[in-house]
C-alpha atoms as a PDB file:
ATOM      1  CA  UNK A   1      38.220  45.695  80.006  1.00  0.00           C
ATOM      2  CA  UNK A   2      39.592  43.834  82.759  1.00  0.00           C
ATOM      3  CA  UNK A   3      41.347  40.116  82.365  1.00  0.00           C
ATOM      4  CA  UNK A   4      38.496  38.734  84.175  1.00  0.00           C
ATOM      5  CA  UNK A   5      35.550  39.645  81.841  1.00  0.00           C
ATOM      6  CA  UNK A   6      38.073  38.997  78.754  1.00  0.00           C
ATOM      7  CA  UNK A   7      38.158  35.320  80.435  1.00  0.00           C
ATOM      8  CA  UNK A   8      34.604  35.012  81.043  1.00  0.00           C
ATOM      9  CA  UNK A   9      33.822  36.560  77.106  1.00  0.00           C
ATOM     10  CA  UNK A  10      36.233  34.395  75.716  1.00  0.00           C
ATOM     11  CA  UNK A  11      34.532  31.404  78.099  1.00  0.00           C
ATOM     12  CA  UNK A  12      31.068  31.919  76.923  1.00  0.00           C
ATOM     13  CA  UNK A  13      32.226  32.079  73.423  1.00  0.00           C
ATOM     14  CA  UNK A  14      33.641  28.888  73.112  1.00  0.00           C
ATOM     15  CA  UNK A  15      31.101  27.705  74.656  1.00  0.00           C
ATOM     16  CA  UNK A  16      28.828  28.972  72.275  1.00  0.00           C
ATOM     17  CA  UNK A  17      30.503  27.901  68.818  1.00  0.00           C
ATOM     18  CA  UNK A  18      31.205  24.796  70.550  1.00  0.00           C
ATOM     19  CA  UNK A  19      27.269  23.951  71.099  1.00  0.00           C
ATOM     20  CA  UNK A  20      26.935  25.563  67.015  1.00  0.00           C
ATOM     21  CA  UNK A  21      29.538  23.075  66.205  1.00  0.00           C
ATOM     22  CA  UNK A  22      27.625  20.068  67.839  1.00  0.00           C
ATOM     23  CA  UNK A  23      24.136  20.999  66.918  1.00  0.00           C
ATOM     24  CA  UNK A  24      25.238  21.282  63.217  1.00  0.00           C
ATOM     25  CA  UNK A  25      27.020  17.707  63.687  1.00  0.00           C
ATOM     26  CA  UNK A  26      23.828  15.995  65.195  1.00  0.00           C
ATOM     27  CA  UNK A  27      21.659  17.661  62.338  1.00  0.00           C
ATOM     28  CA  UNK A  28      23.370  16.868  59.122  1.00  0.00           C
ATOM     29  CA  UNK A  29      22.836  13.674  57.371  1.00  0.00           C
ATOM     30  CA  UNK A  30      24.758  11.733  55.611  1.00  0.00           C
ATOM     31  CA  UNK A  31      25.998  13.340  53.303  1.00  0.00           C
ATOM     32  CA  UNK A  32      23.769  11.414  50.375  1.00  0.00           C
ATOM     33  CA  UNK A  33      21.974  14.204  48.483  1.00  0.00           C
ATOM     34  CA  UNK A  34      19.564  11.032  47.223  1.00  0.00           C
ATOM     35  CA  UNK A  35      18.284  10.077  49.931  1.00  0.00           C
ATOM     36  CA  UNK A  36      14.827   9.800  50.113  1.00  0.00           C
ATOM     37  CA  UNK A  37      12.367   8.066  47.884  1.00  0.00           C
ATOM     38  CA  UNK A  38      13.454   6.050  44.835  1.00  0.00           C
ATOM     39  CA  UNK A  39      11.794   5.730  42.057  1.00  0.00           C
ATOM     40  CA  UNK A  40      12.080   1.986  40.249  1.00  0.00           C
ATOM     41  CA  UNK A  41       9.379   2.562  37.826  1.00  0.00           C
ATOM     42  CA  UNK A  42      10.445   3.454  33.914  1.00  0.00           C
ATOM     43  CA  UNK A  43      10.552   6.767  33.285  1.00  0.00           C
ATOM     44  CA  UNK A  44       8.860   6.445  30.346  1.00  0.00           C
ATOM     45  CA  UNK A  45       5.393   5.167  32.322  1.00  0.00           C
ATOM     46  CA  UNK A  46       6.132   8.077  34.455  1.00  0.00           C
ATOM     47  CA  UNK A  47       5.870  11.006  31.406  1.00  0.00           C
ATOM     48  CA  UNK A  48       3.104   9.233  29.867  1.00  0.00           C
ATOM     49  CA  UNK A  49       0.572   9.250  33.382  1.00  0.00           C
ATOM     50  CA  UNK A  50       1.267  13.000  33.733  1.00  0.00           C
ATOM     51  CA  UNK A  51      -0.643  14.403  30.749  1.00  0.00           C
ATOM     52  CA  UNK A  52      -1.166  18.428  30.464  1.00  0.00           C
ATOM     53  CA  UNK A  53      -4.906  17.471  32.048  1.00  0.00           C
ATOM     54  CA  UNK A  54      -3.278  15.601  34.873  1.00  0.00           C
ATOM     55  CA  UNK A  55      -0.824  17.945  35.711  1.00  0.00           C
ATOM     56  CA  UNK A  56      -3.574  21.567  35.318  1.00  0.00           C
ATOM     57  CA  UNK A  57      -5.634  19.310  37.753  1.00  0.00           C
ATOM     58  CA  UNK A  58      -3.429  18.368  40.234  1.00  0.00           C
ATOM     59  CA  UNK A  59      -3.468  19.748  43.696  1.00  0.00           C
ATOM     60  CA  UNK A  60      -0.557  19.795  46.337  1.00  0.00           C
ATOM     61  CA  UNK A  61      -1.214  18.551  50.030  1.00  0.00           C
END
């Protein structure tokens, strides 16, 4: 290979882990692993609404 397509390959990949680098730094979030929906309600409610019946019947969206 010639110095000028070694340039232009080393160019384009740059380039390309560059624009991996930023799309992976606009995508992540915060960091928090809990974030999402929190719960407040006792736990306790909680096991006592999901009964064996309940949970055979449910259905997923």
């Amino acid at each position: 290979m010639n110095r000028r397509t070694l340039t232009v390959t080393a160019i384009v990949v740059l380039a390309v882990v560059g624009a991996a680098a930023a799309a992976l730094a606009l995508t992540r979030g915060s960091g928090d692993a809990a974030e999402g929906v929190h719960n407040q309600g006792d736990p306790a409610k909680v096991a006592d609404y999901w009964t064996d019946e309940r949970m055979r019947d449910a259905v997923g969206d």
